[in-house]
C-alpha atoms as a PDB file:
ATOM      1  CA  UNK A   1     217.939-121.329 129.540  1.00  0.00           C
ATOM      2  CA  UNK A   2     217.930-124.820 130.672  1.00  0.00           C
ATOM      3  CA  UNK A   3     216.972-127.153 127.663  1.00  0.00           C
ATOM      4  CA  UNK A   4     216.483-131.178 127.440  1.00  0.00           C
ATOM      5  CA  UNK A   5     216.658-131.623 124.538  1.00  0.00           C
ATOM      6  CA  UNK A   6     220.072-133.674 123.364  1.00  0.00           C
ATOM      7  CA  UNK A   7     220.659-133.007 119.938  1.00  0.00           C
ATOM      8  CA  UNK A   8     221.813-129.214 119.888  1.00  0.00           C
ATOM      9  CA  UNK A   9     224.153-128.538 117.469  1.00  0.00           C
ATOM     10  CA  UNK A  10     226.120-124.818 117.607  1.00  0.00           C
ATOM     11  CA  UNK A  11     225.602-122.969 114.330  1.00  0.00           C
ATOM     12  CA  UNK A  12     226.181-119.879 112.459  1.00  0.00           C
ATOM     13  CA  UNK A  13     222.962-118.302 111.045  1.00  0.00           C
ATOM     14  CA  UNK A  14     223.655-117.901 107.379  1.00  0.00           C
ATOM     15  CA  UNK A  15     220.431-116.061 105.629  1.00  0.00           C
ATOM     16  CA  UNK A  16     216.719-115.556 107.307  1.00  0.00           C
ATOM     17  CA  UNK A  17     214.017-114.816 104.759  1.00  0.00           C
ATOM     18  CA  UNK A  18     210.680-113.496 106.042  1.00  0.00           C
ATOM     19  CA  UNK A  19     207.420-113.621 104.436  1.00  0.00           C
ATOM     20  CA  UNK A  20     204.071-113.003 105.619  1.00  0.00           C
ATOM     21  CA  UNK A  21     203.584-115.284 108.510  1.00  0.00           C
ATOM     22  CA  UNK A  22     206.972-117.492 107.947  1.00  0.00           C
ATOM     23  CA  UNK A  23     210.620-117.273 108.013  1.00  0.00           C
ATOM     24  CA  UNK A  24     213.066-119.325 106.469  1.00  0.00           C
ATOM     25  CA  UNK A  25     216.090-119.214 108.296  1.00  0.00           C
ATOM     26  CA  UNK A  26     219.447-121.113 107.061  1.00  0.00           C
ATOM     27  CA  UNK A  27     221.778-122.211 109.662  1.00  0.00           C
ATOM     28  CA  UNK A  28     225.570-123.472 109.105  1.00  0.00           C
ATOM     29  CA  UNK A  29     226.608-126.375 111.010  1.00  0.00           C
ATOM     30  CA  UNK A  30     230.417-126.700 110.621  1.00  0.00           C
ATOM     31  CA  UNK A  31     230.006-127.975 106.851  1.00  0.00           C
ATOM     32  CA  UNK A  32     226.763-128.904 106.622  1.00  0.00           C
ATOM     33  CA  UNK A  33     223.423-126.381 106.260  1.00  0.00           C
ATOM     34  CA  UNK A  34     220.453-127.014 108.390  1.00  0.00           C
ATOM     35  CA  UNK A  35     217.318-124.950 107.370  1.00  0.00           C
ATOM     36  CA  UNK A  36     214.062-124.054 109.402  1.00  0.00           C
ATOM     37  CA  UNK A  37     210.892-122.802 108.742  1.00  0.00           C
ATOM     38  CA  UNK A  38     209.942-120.732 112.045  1.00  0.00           C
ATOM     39  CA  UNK A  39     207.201-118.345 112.586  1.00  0.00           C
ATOM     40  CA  UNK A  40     208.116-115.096 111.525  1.00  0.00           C
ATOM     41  CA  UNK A  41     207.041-113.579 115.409  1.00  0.00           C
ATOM     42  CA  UNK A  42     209.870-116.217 116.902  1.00  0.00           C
ATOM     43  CA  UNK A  43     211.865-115.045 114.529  1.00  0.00           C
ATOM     44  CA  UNK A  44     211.360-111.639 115.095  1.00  0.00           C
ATOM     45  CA  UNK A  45     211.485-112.176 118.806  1.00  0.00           C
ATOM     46  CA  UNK A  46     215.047-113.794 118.331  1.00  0.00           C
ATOM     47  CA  UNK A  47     216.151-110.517 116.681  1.00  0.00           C
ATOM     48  CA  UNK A  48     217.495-113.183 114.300  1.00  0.00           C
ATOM     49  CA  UNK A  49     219.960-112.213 111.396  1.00  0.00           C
ATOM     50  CA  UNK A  50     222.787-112.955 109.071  1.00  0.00           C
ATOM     51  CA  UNK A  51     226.195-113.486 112.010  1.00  0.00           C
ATOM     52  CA  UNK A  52     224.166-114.770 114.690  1.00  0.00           C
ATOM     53  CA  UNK A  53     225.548-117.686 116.772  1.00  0.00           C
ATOM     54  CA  UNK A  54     222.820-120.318 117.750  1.00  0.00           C
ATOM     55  CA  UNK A  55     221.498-123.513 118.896  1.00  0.00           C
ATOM     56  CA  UNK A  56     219.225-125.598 116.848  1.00  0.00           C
ATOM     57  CA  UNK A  57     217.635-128.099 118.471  1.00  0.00           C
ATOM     58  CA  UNK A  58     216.377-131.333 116.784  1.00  0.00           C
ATOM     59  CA  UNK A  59     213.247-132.968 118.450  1.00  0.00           C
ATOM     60  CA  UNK A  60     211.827-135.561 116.526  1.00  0.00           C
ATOM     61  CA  UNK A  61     210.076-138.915 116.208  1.00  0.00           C
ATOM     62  CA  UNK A  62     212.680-139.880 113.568  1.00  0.00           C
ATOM     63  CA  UNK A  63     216.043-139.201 112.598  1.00  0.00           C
ATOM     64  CA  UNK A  64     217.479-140.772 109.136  1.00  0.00           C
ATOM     65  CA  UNK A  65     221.046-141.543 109.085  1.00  0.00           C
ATOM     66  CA  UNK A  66     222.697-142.866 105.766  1.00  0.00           C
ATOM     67  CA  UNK A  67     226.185-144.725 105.539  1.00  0.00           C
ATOM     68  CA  UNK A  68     228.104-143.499 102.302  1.00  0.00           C
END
């Protein structure tokens, strides 16, 4: 699926938690964790579980970056 969206970053999905309407779904990033709060029917749809290799996709207004 073709995608626009620049900032895709390959990840490892480490632990999806559903609930009622949500799911929280933890993704690793080489060493860092990104987490996303997705409906629970997308992530249903996805078939999404602990092993799975994905995308995720940052869209957004704003991105922070921090200089240590």
């Amino acid at each position: 699926m073709a995608l626009s969206a620049r900032n895709q970053l390959p990840g490892t999905v480490e632990d999806v938690r559903l609930g009622d309407i949500m799911a929280h779904v933890v993704v690793r990033v080489g060493q860092s964790i990104v987490e996303s709060v997705i409906t629970r029917t997308s992530a249903e749809e996805l078939k999404l579980k602990k092993g799975d290799s994905v995308r995720v996709v940052v869209k957004s207004t704003e991105v922070m970056i921090q200089k240590d």
